[in-house]
C-alpha atoms as a PDB file:
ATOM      1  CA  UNK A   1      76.053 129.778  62.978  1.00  0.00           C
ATOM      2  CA  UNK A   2      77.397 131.681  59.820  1.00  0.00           C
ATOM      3  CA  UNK A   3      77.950 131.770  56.237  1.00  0.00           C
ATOM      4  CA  UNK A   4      79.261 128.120  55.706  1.00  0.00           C
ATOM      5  CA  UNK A   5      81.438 127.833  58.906  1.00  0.00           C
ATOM      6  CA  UNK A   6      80.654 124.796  60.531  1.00  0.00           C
ATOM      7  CA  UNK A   7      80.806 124.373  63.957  1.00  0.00           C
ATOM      8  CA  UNK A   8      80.475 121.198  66.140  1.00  0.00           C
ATOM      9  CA  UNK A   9      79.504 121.361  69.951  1.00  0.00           C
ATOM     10  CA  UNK A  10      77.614 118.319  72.242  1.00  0.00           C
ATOM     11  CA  UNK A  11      78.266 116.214  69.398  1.00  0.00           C
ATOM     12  CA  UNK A  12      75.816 118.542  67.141  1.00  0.00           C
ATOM     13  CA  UNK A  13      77.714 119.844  63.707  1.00  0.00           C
ATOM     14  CA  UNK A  14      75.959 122.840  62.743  1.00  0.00           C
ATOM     15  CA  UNK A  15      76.352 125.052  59.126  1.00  0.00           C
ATOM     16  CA  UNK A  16      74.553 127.089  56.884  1.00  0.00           C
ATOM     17  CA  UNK A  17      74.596 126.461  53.165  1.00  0.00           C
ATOM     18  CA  UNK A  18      73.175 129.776  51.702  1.00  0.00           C
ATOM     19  CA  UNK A  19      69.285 129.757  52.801  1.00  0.00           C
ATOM     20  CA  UNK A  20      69.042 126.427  54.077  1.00  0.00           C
ATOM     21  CA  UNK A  21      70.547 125.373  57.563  1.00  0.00           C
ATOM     22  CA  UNK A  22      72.485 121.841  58.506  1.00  0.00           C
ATOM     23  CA  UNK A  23      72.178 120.291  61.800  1.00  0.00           C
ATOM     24  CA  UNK A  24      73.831 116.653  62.243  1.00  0.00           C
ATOM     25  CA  UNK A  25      74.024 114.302  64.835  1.00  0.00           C
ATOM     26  CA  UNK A  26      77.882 113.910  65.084  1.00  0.00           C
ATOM     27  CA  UNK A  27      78.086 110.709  67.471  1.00  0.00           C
ATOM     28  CA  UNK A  28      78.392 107.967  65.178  1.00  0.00           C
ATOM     29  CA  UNK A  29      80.562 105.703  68.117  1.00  0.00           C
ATOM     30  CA  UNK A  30      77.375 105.536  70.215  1.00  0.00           C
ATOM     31  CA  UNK A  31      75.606 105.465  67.572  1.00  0.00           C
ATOM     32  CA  UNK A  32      74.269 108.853  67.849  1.00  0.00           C
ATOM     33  CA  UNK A  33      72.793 107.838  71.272  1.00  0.00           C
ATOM     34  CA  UNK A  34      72.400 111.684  72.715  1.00  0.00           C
ATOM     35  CA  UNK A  35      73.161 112.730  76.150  1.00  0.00           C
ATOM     36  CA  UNK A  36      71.539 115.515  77.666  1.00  0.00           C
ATOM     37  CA  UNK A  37      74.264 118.373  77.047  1.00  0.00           C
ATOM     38  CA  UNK A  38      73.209 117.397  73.420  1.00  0.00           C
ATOM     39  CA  UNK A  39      69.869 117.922  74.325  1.00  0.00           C
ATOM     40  CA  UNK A  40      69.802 121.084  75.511  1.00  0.00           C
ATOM     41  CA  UNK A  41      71.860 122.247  72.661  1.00  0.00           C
ATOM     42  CA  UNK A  42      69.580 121.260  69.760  1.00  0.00           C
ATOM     43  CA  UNK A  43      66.896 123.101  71.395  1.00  0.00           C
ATOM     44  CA  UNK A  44      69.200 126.327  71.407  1.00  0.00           C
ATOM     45  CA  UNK A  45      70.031 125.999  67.941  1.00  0.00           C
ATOM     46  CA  UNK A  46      66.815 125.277  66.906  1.00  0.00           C
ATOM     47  CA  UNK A  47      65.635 128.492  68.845  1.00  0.00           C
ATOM     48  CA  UNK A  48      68.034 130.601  66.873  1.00  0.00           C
ATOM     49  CA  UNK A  49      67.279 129.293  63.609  1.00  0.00           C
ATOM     50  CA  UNK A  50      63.538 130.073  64.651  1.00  0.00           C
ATOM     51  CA  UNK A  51      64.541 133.847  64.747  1.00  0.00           C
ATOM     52  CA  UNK A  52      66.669 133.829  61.101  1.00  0.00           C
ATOM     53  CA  UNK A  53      64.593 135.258  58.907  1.00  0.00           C
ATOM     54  CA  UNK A  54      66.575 134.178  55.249  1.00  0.00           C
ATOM     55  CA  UNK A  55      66.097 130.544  55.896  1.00  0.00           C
ATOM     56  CA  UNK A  56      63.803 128.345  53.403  1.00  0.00           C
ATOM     57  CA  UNK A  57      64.487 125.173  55.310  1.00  0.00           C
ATOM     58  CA  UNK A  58      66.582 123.350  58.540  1.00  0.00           C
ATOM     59  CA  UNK A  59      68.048 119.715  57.704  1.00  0.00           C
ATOM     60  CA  UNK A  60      68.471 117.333  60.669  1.00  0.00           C
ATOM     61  CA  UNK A  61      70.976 114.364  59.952  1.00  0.00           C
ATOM     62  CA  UNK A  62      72.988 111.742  61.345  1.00  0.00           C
ATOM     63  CA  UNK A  63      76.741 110.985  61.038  1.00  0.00           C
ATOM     64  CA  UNK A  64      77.740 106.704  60.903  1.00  0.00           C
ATOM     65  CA  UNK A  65      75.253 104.252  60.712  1.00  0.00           C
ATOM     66  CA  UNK A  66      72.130 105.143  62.721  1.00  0.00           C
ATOM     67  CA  UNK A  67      70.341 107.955  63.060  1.00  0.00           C
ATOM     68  CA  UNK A  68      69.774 108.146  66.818  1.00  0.00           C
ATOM     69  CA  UNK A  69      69.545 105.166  68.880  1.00  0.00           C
ATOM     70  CA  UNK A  70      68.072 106.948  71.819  1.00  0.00           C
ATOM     71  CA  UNK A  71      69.006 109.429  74.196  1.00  0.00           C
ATOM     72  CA  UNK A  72      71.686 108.479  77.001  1.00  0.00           C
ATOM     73  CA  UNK A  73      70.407 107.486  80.641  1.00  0.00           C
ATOM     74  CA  UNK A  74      72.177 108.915  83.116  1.00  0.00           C
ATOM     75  CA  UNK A  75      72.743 106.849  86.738  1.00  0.00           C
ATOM     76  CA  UNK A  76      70.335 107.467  89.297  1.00  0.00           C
ATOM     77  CA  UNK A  77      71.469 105.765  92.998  1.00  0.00           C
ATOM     78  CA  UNK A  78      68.722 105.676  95.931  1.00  0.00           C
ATOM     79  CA  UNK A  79      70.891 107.994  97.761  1.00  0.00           C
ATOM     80  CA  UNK A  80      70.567 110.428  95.100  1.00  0.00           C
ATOM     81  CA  UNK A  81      66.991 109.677  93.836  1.00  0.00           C
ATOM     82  CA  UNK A  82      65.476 113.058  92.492  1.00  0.00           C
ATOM     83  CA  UNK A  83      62.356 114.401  93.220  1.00  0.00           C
ATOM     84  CA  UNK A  84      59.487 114.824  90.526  1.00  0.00           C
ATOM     85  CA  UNK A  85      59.937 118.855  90.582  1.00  0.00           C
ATOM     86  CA  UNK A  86      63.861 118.094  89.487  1.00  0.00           C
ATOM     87  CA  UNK A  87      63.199 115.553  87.199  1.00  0.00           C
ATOM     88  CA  UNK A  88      60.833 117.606  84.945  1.00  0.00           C
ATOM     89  CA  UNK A  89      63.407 120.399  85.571  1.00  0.00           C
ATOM     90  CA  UNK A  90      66.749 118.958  84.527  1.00  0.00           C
ATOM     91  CA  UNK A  91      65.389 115.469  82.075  1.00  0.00           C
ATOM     92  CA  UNK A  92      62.054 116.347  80.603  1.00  0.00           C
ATOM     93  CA  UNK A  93      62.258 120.556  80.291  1.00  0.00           C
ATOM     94  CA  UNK A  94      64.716 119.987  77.755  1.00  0.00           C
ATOM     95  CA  UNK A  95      63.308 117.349  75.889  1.00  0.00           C
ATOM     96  CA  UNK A  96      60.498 119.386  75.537  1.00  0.00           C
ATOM     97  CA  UNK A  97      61.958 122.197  74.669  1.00  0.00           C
ATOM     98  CA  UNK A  98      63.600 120.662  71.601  1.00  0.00           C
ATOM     99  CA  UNK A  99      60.167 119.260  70.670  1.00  0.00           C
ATOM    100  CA  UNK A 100      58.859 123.230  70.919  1.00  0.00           C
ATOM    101  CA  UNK A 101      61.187 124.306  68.880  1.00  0.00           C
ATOM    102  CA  UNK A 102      60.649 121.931  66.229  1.00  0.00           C
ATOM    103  CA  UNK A 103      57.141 123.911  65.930  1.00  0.00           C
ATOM    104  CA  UNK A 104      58.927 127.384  66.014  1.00  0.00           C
ATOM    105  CA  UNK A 105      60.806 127.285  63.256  1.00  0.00           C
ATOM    106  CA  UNK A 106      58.664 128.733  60.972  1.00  0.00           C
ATOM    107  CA  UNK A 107      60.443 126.683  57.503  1.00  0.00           C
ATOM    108  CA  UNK A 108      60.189 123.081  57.176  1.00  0.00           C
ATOM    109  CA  UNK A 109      62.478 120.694  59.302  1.00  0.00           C
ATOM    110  CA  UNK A 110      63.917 117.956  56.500  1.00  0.00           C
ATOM    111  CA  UNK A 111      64.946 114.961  58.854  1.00  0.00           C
ATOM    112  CA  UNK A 112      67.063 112.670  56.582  1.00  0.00           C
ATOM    113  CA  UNK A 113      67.667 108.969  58.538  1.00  0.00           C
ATOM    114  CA  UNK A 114      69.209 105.932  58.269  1.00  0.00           C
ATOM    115  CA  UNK A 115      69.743 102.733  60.286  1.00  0.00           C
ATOM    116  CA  UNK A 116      68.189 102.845  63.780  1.00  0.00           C
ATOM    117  CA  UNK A 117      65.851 105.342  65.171  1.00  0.00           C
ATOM    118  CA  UNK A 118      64.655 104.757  68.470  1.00  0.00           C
ATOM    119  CA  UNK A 119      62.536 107.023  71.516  1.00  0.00           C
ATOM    120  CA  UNK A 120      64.125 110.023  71.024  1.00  0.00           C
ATOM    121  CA  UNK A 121      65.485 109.250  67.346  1.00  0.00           C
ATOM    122  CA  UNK A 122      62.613 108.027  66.281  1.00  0.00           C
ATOM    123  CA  UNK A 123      60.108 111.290  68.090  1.00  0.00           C
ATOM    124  CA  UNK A 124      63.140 113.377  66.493  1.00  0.00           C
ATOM    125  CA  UNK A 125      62.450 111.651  63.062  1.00  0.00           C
ATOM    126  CA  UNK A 126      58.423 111.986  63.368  1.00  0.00           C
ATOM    127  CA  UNK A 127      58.750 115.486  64.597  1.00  0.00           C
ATOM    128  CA  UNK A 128      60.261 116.855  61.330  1.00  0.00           C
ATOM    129  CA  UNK A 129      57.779 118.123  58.568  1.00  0.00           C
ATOM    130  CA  UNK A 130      59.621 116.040  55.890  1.00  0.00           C
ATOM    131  CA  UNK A 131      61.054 112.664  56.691  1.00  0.00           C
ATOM    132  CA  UNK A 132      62.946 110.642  54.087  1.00  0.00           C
ATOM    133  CA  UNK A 133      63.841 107.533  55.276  1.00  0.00           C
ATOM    134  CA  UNK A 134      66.584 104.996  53.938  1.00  0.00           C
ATOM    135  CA  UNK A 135      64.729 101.740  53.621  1.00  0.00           C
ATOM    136  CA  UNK A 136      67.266 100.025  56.225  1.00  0.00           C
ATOM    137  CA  UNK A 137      65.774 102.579  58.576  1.00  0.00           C
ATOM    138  CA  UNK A 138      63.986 100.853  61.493  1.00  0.00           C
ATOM    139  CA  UNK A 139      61.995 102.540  64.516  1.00  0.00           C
ATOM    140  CA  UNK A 140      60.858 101.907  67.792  1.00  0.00           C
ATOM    141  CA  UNK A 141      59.799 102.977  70.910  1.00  0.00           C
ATOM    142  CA  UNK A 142      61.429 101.060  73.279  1.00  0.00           C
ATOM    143  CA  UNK A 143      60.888 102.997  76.913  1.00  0.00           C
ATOM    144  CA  UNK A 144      58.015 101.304  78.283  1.00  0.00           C
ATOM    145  CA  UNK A 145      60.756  98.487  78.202  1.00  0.00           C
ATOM    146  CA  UNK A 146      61.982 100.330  81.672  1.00  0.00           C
ATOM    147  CA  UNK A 147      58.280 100.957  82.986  1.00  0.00           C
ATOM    148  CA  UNK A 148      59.009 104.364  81.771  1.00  0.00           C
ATOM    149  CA  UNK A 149      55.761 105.920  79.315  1.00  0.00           C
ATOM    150  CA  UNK A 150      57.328 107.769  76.810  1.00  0.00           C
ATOM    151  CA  UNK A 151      54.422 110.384  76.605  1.00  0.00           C
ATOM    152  CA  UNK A 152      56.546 113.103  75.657  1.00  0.00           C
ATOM    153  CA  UNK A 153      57.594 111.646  72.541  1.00  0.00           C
ATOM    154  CA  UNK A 154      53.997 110.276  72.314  1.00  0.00           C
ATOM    155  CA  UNK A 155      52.966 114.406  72.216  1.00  0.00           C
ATOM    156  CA  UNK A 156      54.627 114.843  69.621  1.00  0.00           C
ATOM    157  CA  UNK A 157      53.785 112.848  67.121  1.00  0.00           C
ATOM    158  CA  UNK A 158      50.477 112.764  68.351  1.00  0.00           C
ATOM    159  CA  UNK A 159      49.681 114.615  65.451  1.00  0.00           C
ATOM    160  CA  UNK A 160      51.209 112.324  62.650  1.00  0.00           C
ATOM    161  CA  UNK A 161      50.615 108.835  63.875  1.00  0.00           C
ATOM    162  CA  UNK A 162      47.022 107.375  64.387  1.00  0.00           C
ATOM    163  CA  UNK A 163      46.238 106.995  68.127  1.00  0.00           C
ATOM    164  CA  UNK A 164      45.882 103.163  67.637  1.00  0.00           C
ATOM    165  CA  UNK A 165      48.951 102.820  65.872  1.00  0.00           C
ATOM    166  CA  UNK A 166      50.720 105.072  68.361  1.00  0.00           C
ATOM    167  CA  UNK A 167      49.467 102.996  71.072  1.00  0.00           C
ATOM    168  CA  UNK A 168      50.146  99.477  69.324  1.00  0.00           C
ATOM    169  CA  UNK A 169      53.850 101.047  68.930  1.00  0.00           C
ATOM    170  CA  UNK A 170      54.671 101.998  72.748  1.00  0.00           C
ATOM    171  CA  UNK A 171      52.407  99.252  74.312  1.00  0.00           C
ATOM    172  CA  UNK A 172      54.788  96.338  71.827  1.00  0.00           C
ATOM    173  CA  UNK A 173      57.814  98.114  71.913  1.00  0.00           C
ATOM    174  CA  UNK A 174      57.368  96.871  67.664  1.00  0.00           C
ATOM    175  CA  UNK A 175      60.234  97.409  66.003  1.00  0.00           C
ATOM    176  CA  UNK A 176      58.904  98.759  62.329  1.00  0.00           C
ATOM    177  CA  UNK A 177      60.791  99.456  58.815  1.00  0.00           C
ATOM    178  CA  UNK A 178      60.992 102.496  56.911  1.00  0.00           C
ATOM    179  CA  UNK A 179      57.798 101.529  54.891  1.00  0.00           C
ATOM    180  CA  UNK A 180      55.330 100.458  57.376  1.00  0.00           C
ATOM    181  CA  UNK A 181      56.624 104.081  59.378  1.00  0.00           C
ATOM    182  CA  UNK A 182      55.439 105.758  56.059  1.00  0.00           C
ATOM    183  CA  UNK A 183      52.425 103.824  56.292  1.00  0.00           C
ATOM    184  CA  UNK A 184      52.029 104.945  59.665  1.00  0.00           C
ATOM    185  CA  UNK A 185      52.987 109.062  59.254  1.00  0.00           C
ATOM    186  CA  UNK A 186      56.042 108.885  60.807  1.00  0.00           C
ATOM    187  CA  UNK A 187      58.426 108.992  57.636  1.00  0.00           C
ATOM    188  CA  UNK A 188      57.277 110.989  53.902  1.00  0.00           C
ATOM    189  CA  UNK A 189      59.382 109.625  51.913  1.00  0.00           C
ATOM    190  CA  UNK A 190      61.459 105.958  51.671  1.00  0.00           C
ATOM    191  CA  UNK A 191      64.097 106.041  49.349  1.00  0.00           C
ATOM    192  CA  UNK A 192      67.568 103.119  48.409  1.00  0.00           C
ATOM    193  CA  UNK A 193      70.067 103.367  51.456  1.00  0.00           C
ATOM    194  CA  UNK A 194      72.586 104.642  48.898  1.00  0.00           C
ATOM    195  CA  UNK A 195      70.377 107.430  47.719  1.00  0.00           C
ATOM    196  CA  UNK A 196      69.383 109.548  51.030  1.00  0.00           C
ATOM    197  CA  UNK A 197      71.371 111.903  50.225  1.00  0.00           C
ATOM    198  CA  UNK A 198      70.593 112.745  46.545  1.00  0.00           C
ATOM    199  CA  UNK A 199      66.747 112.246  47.871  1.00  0.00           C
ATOM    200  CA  UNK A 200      67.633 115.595  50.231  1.00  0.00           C
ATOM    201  CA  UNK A 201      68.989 117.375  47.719  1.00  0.00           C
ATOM    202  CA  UNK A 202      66.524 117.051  45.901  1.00  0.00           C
ATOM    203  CA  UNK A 203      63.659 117.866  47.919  1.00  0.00           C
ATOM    204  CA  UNK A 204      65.911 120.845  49.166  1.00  0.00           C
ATOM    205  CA  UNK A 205      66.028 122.012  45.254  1.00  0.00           C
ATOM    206  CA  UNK A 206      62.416 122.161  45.206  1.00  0.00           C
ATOM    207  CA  UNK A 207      62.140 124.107  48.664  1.00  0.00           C
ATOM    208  CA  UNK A 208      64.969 126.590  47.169  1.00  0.00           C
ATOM    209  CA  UNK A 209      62.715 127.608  44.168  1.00  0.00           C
ATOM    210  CA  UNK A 210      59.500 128.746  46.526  1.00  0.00           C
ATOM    211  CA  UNK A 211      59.356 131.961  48.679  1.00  0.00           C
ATOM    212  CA  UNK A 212      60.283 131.575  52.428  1.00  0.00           C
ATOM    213  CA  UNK A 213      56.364 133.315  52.810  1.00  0.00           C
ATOM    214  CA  UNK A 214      55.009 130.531  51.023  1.00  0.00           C
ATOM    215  CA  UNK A 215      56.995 127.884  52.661  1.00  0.00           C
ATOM    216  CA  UNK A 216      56.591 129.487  56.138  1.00  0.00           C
ATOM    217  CA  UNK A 217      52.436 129.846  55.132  1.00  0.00           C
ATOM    218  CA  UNK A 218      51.757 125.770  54.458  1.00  0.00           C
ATOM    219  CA  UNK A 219      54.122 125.085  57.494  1.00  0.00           C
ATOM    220  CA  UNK A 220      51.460 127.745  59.711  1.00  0.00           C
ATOM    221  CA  UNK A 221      48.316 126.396  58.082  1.00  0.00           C
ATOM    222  CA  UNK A 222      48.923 122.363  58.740  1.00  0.00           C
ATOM    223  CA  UNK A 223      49.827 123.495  62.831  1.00  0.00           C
ATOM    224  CA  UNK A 224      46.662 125.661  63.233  1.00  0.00           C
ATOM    225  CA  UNK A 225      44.194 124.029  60.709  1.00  0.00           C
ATOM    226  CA  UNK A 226      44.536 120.446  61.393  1.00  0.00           C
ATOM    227  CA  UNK A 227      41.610 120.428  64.137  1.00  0.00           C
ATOM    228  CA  UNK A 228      39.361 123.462  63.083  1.00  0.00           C
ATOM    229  CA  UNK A 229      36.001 122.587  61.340  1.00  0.00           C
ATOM    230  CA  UNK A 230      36.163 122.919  57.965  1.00  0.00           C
ATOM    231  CA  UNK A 231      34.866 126.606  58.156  1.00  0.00           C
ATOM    232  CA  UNK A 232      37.727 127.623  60.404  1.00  0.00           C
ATOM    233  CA  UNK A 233      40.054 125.766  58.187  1.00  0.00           C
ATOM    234  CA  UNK A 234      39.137 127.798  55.173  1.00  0.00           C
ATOM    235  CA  UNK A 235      39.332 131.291  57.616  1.00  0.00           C
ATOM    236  CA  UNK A 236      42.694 130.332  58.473  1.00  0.00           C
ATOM    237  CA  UNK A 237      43.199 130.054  54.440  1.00  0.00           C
ATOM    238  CA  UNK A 238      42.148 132.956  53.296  1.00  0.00           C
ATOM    239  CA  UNK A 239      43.899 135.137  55.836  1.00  0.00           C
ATOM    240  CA  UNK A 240      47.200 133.142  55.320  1.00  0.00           C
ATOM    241  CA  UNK A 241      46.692 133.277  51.784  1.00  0.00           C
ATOM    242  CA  UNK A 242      46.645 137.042  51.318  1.00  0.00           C
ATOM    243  CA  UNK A 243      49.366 137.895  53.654  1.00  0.00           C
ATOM    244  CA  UNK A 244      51.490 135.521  51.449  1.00  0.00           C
ATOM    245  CA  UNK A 245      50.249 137.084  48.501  1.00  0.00           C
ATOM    246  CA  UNK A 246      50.701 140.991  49.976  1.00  0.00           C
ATOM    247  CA  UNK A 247      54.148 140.289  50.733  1.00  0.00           C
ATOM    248  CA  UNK A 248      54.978 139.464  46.995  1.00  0.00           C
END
């Protein structure tokens, strides 16, 4: 990814636009309902951007109507049933690599979404530091639908949704709005459905006129601080503090 060449591969259009980075779910027929291939390629990209040292943020959106309605479910016969050791190799590796990366980017992740965003779209959503939401956006977590515990989506928003909550949310299969998923610490921000995009813009203004240190430095401090004691916090704060400030 280059300069303002955009490029679109496993349904993922990707661009820069000077310092800050586009990524958009380009699937609007299946309503952004990602396969694997997809997958595995937001986790590369995200990887890369992790290692580009001029960006101040990443923005993940959505072509069409929804967000992400899930990820796509491949066929599995009894003849062909895989065995634990392949399914954590070829389904959940992946997933949880896209999750890691999420983390490694050292600038905030901006996740702007609309309509639905379900399992994956709505972990996707959650995972993001910034979340504005269109108030038509819903969310769920639909997989224990299938007998199937989502817990990888559950680790990652571990973080940002109350346990309860969290567990009220798989256990109901609840399908919640855009405010009540602020409420919760899924979304930051809910905004008009016409207005998500002027909402971004905005937000990405803001992030333009700080210092990738200081960007990169809150972004460090809310992943290592959040369960130190308060003296450890403050540690963490002072050393994080002065490297920001040395490097002005």
């Amino acid at each position: 990814m280059s300069g303002d060449q955009r490029t679109v591969e496993a349904g993922l259009a990707c661009w820069k636009d000077g310092d800050i980075a586009h990524l958009r779910l380009s699937m609007p027929e299946t309503g952004n309902r990602i396969p694997q291939s997809s997958v595995v390629k937001l986790a590369e990209v995200l990887r890369q951007l992790a290692a580009d040292p001029a960006l101040k943020a990443v923005v993940l959106s959505a072509e069409g109507d929804h967000f992400c309605q899930g990820r796509e479910q491949g066929p599995v016969t009894a003849s062909a049933k895989p065995t634990p050791l392949e399914l954590r190799t070829r389904m959940m590796d992946p997933i949880v690599a896209v999750y890691a990366a999420f983390r490694e980017v050292q600038v905030p992740i901006v996740a702007l979404v609309q309509g639905e965003a379900h399992g994956f779209g709505a972990a996707l959503a959650g995972s993001a530091d910034l979340t504005i939401a269109a108030d038509n956006a819903r969310f769920s977590f639909p997989e224990l639908k299938s007998d199937m515990p989502p817990t990888l989506a559950m680790a990652t928003v571990l973080d940002r949704v109350p346990q309860k909550a969290l567990a009220w949310l798989v256990y109901t299969n609840e399908v919640i709005g855009a405010a009540e998923a602020r409420q919760l610490g899924l979304v930051s921000q809910v905004v008009a459905t016409g207005e998500l995009e002027q909402a971004g813009q905005a937000l990405l203004a803001k992030l333009r006129e700080r210092s990738r240190p200081a960007l990169a430095g809150v972004k460090q401090y809310l992943a290592r601080a959040r369960l130190q004691s308060f003296d450890d916090a403050a540690d963490t704060g002072r050393n994080l503090l002065a490297l920001v400030l040395a490097s002005r």
